[in-house]
Protein backbone atom coordinates (compact mmCIF):
# COMPACT_ATOMS: atom_id res chain seq x y z
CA UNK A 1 18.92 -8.95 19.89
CA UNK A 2 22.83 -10.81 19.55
CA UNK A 3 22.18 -11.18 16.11
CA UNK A 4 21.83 -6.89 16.09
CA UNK A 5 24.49 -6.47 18.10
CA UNK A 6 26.79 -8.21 16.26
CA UNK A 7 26.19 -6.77 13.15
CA UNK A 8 26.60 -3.40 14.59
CA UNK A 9 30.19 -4.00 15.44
CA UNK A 10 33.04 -3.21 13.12
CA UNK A 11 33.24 -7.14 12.07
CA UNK A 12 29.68 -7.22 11.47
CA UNK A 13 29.54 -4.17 9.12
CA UNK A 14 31.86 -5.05 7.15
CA UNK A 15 30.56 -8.79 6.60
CA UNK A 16 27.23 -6.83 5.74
CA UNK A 17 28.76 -4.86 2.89
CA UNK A 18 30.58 -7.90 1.54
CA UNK A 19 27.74 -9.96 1.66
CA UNK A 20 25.21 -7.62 0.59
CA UNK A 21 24.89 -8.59 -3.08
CA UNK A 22 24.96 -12.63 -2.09
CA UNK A 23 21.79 -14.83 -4.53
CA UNK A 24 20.43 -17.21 -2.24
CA UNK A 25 21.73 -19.87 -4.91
CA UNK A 26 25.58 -19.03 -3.90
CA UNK A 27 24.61 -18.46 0.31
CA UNK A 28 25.65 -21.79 0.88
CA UNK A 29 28.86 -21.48 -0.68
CA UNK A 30 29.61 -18.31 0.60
CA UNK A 31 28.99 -18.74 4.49
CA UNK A 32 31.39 -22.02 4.08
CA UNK A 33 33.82 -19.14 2.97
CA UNK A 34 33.35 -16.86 5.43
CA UNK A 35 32.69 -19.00 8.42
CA UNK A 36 36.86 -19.92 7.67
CA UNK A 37 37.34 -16.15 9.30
CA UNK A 38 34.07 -15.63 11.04
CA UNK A 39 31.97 -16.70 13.56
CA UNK A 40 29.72 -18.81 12.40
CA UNK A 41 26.66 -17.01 14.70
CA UNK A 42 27.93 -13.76 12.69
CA UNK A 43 28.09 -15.23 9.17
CA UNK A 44 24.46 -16.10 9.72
CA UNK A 45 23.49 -13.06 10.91
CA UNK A 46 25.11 -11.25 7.81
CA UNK A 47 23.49 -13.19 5.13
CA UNK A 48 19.77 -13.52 7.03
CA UNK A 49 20.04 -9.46 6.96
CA UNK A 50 20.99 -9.09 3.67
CA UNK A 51 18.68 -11.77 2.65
CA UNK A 52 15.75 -9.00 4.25
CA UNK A 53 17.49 -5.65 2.58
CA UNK A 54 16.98 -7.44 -0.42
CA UNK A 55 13.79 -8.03 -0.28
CA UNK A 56 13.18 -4.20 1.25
CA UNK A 57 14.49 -2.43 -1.48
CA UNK A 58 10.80 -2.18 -2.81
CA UNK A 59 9.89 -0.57 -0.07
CA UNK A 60 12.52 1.36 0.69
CA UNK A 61 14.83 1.83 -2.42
CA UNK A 62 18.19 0.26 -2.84
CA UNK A 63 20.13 3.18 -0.82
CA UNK A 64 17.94 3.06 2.40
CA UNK A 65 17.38 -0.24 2.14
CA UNK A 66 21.47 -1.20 2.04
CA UNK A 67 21.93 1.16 5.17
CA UNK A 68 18.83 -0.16 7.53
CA UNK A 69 18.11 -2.81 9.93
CA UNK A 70 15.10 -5.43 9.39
CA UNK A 71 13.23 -8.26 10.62
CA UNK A 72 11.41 -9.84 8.69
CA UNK A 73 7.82 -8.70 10.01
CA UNK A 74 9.27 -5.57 9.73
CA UNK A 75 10.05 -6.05 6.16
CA UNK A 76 6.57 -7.44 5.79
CA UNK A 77 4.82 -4.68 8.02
CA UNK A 78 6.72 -1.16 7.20
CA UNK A 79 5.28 1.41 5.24
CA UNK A 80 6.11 1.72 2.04
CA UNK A 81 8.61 5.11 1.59
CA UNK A 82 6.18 6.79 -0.84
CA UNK A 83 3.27 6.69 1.25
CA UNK A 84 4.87 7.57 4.98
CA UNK A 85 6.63 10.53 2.81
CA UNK A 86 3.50 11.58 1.66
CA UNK A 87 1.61 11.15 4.69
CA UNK A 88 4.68 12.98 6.64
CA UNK A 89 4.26 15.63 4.09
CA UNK A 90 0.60 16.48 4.77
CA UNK A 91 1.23 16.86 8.69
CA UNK A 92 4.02 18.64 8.20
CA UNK A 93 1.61 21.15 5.91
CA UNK A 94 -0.74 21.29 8.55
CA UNK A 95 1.93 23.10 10.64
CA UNK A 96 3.21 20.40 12.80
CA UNK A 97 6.55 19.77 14.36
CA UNK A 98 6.48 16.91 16.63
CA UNK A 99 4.88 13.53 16.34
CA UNK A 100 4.56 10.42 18.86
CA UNK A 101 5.07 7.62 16.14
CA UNK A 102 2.79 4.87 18.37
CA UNK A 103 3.59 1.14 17.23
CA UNK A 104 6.97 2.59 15.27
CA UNK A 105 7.85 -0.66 14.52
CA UNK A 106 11.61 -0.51 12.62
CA UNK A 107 11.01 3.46 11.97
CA UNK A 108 10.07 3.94 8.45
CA UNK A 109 7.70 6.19 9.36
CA UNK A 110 9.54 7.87 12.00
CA UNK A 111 12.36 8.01 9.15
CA UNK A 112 9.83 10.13 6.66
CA UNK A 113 8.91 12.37 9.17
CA UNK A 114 12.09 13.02 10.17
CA UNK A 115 12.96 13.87 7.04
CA UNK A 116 9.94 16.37 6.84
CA UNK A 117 11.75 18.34 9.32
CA UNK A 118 9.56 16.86 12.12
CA UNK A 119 10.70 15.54 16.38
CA UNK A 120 9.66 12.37 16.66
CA UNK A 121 9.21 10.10 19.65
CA UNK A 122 9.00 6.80 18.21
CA UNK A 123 7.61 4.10 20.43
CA UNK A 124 7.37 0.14 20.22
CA UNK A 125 7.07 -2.14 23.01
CA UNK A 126 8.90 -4.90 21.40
CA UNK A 127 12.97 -4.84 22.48
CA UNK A 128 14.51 -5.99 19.28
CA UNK A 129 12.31 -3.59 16.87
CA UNK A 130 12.88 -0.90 19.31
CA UNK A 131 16.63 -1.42 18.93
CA UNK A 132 16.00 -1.74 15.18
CA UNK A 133 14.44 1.52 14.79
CA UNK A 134 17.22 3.03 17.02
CA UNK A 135 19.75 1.91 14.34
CA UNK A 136 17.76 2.92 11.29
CA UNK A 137 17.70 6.34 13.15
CA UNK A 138 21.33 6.19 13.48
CA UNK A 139 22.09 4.61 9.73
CA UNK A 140 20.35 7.39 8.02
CA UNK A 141 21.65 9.79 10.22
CA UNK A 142 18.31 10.97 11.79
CA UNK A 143 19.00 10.10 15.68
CA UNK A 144 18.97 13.96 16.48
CA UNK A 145 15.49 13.86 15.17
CA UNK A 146 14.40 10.43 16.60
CA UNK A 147 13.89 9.35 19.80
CA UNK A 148 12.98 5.72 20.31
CA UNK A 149 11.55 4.58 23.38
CA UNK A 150 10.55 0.71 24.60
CA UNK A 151 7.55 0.83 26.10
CA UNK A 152 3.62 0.11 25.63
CA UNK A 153 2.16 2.42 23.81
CA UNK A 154 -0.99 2.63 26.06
CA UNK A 155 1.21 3.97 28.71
CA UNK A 156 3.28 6.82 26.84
CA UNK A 157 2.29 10.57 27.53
CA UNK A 158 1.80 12.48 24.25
CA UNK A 159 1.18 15.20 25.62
CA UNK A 160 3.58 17.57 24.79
CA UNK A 161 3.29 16.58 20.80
CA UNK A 162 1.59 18.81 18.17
CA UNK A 163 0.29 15.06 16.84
CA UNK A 164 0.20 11.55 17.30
CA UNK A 165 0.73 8.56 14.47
CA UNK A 166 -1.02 5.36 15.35
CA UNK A 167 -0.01 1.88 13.17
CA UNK A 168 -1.87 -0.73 15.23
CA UNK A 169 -0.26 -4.19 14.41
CA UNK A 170 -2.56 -5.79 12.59
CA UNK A 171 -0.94 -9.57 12.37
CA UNK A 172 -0.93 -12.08 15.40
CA UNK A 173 0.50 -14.95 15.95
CA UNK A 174 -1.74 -16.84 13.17
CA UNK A 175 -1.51 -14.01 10.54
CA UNK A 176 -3.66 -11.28 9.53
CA UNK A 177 -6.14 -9.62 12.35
CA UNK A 178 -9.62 -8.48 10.35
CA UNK A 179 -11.26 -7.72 13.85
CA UNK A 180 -10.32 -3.63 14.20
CA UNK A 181 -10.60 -4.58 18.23
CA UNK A 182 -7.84 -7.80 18.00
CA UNK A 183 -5.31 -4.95 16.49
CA UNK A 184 -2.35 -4.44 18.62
CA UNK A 185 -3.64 -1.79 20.22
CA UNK A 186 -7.08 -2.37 19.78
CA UNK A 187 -9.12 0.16 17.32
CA UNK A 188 -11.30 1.98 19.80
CA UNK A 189 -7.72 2.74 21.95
CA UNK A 190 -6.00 4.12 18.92
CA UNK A 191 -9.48 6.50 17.84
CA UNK A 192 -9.60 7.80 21.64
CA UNK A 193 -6.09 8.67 21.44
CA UNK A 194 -6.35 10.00 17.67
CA UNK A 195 -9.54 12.05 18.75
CA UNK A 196 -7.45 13.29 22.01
CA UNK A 197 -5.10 15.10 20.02
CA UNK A 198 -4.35 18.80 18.27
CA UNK A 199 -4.13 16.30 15.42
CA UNK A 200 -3.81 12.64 14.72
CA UNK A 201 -3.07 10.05 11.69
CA UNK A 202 -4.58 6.85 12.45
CA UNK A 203 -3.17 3.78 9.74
CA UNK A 204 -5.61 1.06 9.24
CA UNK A 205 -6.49 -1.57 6.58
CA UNK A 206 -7.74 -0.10 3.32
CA UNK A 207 -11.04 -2.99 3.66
CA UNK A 208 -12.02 -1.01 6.98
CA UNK A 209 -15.71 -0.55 6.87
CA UNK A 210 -17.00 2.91 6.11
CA UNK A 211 -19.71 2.39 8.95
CA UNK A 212 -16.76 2.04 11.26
CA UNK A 213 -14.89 5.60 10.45
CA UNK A 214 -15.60 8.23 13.29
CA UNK A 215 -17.64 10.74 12.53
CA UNK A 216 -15.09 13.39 13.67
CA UNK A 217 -12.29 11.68 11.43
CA UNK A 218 -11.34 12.70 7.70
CA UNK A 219 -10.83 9.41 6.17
CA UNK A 220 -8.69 8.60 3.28
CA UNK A 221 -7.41 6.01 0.83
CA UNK A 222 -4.17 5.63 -0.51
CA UNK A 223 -2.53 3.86 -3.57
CA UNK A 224 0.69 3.62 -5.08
CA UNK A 225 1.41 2.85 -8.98
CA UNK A 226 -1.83 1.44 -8.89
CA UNK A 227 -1.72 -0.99 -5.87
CA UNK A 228 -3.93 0.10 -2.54
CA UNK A 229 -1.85 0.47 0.37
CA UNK A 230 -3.31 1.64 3.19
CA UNK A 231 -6.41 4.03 4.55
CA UNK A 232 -5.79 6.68 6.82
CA UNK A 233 -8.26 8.27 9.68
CA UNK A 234 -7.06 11.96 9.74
CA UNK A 235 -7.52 14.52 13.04
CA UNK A 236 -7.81 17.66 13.82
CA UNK A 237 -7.86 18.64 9.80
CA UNK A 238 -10.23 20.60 10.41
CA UNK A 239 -12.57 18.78 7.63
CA UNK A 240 -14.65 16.13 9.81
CA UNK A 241 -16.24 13.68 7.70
CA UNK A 242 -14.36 14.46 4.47
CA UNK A 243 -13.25 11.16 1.83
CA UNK A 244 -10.69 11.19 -0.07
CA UNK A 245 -8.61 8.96 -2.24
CA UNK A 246 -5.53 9.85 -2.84
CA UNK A 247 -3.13 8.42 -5.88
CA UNK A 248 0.57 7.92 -5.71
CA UNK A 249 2.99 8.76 -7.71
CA UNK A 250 1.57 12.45 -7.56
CA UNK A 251 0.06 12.94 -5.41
CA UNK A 252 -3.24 13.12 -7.17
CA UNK A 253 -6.24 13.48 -4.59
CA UNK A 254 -10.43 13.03 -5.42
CA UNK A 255 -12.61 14.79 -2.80
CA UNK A 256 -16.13 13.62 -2.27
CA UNK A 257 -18.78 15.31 -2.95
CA UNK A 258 -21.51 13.32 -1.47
CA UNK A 259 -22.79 12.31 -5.17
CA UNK A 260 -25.68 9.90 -5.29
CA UNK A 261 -24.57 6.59 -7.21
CA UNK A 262 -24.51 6.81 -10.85
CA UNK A 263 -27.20 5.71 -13.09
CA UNK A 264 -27.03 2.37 -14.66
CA UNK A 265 -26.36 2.61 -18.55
CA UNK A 266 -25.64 0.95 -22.35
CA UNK A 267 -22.70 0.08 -22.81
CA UNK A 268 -20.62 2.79 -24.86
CA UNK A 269 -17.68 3.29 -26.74
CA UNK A 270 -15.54 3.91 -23.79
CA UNK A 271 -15.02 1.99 -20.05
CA UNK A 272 -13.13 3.55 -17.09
CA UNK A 273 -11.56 0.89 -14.52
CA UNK A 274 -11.41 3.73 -11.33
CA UNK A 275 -8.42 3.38 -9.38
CA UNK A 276 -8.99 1.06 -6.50
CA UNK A 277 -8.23 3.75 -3.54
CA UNK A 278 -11.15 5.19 -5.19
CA UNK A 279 -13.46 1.94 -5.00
CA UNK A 280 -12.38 1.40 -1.55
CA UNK A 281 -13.22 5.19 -1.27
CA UNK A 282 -16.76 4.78 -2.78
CA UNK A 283 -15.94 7.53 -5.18
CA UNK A 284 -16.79 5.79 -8.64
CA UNK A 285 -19.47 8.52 -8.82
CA UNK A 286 -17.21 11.17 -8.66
CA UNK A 287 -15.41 9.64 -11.32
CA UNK A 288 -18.74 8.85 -13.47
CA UNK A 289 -19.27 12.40 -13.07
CA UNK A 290 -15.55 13.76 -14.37
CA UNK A 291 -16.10 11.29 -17.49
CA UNK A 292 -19.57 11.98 -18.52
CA UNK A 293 -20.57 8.58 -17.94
CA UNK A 294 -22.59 5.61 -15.92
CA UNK A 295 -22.61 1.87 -15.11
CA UNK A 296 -22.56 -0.76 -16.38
CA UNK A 297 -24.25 -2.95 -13.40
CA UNK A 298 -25.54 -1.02 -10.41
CA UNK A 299 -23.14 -3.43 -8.08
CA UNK A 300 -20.03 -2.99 -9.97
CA UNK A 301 -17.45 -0.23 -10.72
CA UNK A 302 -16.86 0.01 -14.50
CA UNK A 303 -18.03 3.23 -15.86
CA UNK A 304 -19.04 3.56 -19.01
CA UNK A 305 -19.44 6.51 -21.53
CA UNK A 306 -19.78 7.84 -24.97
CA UNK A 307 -16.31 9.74 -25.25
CA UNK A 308 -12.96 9.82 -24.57
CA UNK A 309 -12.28 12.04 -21.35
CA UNK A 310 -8.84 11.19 -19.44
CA UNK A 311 -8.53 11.12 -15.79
CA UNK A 312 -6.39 10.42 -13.22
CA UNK A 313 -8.52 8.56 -11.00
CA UNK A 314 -9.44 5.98 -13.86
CA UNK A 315 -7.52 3.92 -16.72
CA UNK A 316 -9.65 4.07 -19.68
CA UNK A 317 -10.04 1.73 -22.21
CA UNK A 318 -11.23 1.89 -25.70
CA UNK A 319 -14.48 -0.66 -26.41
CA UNK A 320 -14.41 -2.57 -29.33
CA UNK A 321 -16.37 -5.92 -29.15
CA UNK A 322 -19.28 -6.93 -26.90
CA UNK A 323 -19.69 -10.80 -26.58
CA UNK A 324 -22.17 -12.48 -23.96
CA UNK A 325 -19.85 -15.00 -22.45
CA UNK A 326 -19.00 -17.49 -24.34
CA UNK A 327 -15.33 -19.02 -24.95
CA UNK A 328 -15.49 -20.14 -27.99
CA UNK A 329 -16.74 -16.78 -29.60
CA UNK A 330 -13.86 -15.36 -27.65
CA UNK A 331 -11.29 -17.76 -28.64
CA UNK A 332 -12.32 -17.22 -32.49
CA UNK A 333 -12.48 -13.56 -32.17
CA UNK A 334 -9.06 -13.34 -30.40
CA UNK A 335 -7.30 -15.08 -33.40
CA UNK A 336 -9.26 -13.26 -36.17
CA UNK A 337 -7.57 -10.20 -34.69
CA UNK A 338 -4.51 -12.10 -33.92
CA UNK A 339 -3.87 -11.33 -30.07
CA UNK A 340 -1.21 -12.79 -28.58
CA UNK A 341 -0.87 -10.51 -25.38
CA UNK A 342 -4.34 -10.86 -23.55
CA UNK A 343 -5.04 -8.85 -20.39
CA UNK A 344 -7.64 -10.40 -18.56
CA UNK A 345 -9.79 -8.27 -15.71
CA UNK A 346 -13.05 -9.16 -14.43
CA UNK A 347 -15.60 -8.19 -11.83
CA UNK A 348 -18.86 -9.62 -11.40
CA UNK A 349 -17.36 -12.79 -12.60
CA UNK A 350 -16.36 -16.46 -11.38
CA UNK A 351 -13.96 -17.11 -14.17
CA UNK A 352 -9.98 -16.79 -13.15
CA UNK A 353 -8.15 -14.58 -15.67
CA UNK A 354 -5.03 -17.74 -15.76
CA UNK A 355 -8.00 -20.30 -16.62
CA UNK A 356 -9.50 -18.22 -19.28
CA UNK A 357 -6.14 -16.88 -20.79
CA UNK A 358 -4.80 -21.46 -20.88
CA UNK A 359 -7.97 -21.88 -22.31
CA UNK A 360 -8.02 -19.07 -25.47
CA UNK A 361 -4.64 -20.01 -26.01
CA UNK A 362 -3.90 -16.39 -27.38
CA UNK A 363 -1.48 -16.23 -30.58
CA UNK A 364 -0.07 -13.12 -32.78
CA UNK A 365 1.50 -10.23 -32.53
CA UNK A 366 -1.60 -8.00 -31.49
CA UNK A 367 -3.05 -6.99 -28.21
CA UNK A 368 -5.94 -6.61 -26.06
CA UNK A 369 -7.70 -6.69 -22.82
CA UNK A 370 -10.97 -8.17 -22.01
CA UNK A 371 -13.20 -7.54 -19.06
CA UNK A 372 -15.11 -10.42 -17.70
CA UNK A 373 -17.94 -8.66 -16.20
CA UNK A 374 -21.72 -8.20 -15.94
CA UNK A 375 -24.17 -5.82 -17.96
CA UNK A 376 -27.40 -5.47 -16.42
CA UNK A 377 -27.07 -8.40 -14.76
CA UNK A 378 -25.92 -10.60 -17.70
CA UNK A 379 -22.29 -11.96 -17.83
CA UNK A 380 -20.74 -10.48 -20.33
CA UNK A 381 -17.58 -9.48 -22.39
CA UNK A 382 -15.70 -6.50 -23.33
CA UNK A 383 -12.74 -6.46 -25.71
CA UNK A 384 -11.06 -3.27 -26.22
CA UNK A 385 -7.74 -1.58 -25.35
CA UNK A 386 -6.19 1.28 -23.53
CA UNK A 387 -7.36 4.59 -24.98
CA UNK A 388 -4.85 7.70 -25.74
């Protein structure tokens, strides 16, 4: 909390913009500088909090990130800026105005929703991320939308919100949580208060069990450029028991359909690698379906098929070579075709794409990708490359 408050003076603002572009190879040198004019207890503070808006910018982009506040959980826990916009996007389409931001932590997503036009009531029970969110507000010049409040969450009355956000922490003291009831408020709090509202986004960890969604909740899964980032247990939608994976940049969303699993087949010309918000979704069928095609082992999602057909919700790649697996067939094949860049994915398989790749020792100017995986049950690989 004194480190805050000193960096929220005049001094400590202006330390912050000089030492915002500091390499941790020249801190050393630098605080020795400063600490000639400066407290040393400021210095510190500077450089630790430009230390974490350096590492933020990811999340956040280099503008936001040089104007906010972090700790470093917060760093580590916030939402990334394309997701809470996206999310914030969607309530704000479903009409609403004002949001109780439960377990705000430093306000990222209180920021996006602001931002959508929406009130927010942002809420944390911890003082110093309270009073970090209060100066993000501030910073990005959102305070007349945000209104942070200290307290416990379980305590707050939403009442007088069109909807509620719930983030649960989901680290302790040791690190990750993977029990939904040792979140920070547990689960089955967050659902009964999610379920009690005119509508509710409840964030939880994209590995959540599908056996554990409600059966009242829409439940979707998000990625962005690729990565998974989060799942979301929607309220009040007024679609109950929909799934949905939704891709970012975009956004691109795949409904489900309730489509039995897709057949097991030969390998063909073509393999799709579905995006992984629609894995955790269990959507590959709906993807098998878009591209004509099937599996290639009934427990693993590669689809395979006979032609080309591009879609958003899978990368596809071009099949050239089948090989059973064998290293020494690959390592021969891979310098007749002179690879030198190897991709290496794999599922179904043991073998760790670094340990393969030291052990081909790929050379030339050519690339490909091969897919450690199984076919029919057989361990197997695929060479190929990305198609169109």
């Amino acid at each position: 909390m004194n480190d805050l408050a000193l960096l929220l003076t005049p001094e400590g603002r202006a330390l912050l913009d000089e030492v915002r572009d500091t390499a941790p190879a020249q801190e050393l040198a630098v605080a020795t500088r400063l600490r000639r004019d400066h407290p040393a207890e400021l210095v510190s503070a500077a450089l630790g909090q430009a230390r974490l808006r350096q590492r933020a910018v990811a999340k956040f982009g280099a503008e936001d990130a040089g104007r906010m506040f972090f700790t470093p959980n917060g760093v580590e826990q916030s939402t990334r800026t394309t997701v809470a916009t996206y999310r914030a996007r969607r309530l704000a389409e479903l009409g609403v105005t004002s949001v109780a931001d439960l377990c705000c932590g430093i306000g990222g997503d209180a920021v996006a929703l602001a931002r959508a036009g929406i009130r927010v009531l942002a809420v944390d029970r911890d003082p110093l991320t309270a009073a970090v969110a209060r100066a993000n507000a501030e910073a990005l010049g959102l305070a007349g939308l945000i209104e942070v409040r200290e307290a416990d969450v379980t305590e707050v009355d939403t009442a007088g919100y069109d909807a509620v956000f719930v983030d649960p922490a989901r680290r302790g003291g040791r690190g990750r949580v993977f029990d939904p009831e040792a979140y920070s408020p547990p689960l089955s709090w967050a659902v009964e208060t999610a379920a009690g509202a005119p509508r509710a986004a409840l964030k939880i960890a994209p590995g959540i069990p599908h056996e554990v969604v409600p059966d009242g909740a829409e439940a979707e899964w998000i990625s962005d450029g690729g990565d998974v980032k989060e799942a979301v247990l929607w309220f009040g939608t007024g679609t109950p028991g929909a799934v949905r994976a939704t891709l970012l940049p975009g956004p691109r969303t795949l409904l489900g359909r309730g489509l039995p699993d897709p057949r097991v087949r030969p390998v063909g010309r073509y393999l799709y690698e579905p995006d992984g918000a629609v894995i955790r979704a269990h959507l590959v069928a709906e993807v098998a379906e878009e591209v004509g095609g099937g599996l290639l082992d009934a427990t693993i999602a590669y689809v395979t098929a006979d032609e080309p057909r591009p879609t958003p919700y899978a990368t596809g790649y071009e099949i050239t070579d089948r090989l059973p697996f064998n290293l020494k067939k690959l390592k021969a094949l891979l310098r007749e075709r002179e690879v030198g860049t190897l991709t290496v994915k794999k599922r179904g398989s043991a073998v760790e794409p670094e340990e393969l790749r030291r052990k081909v020792k790929p050379q030339g100017p050519n690339a490909a990708t091969v897919f450690l995986t199984r076919v029919a049950g057989a361990p197997t690989m695929l060479i190929g490359h990305p198609s169109g």
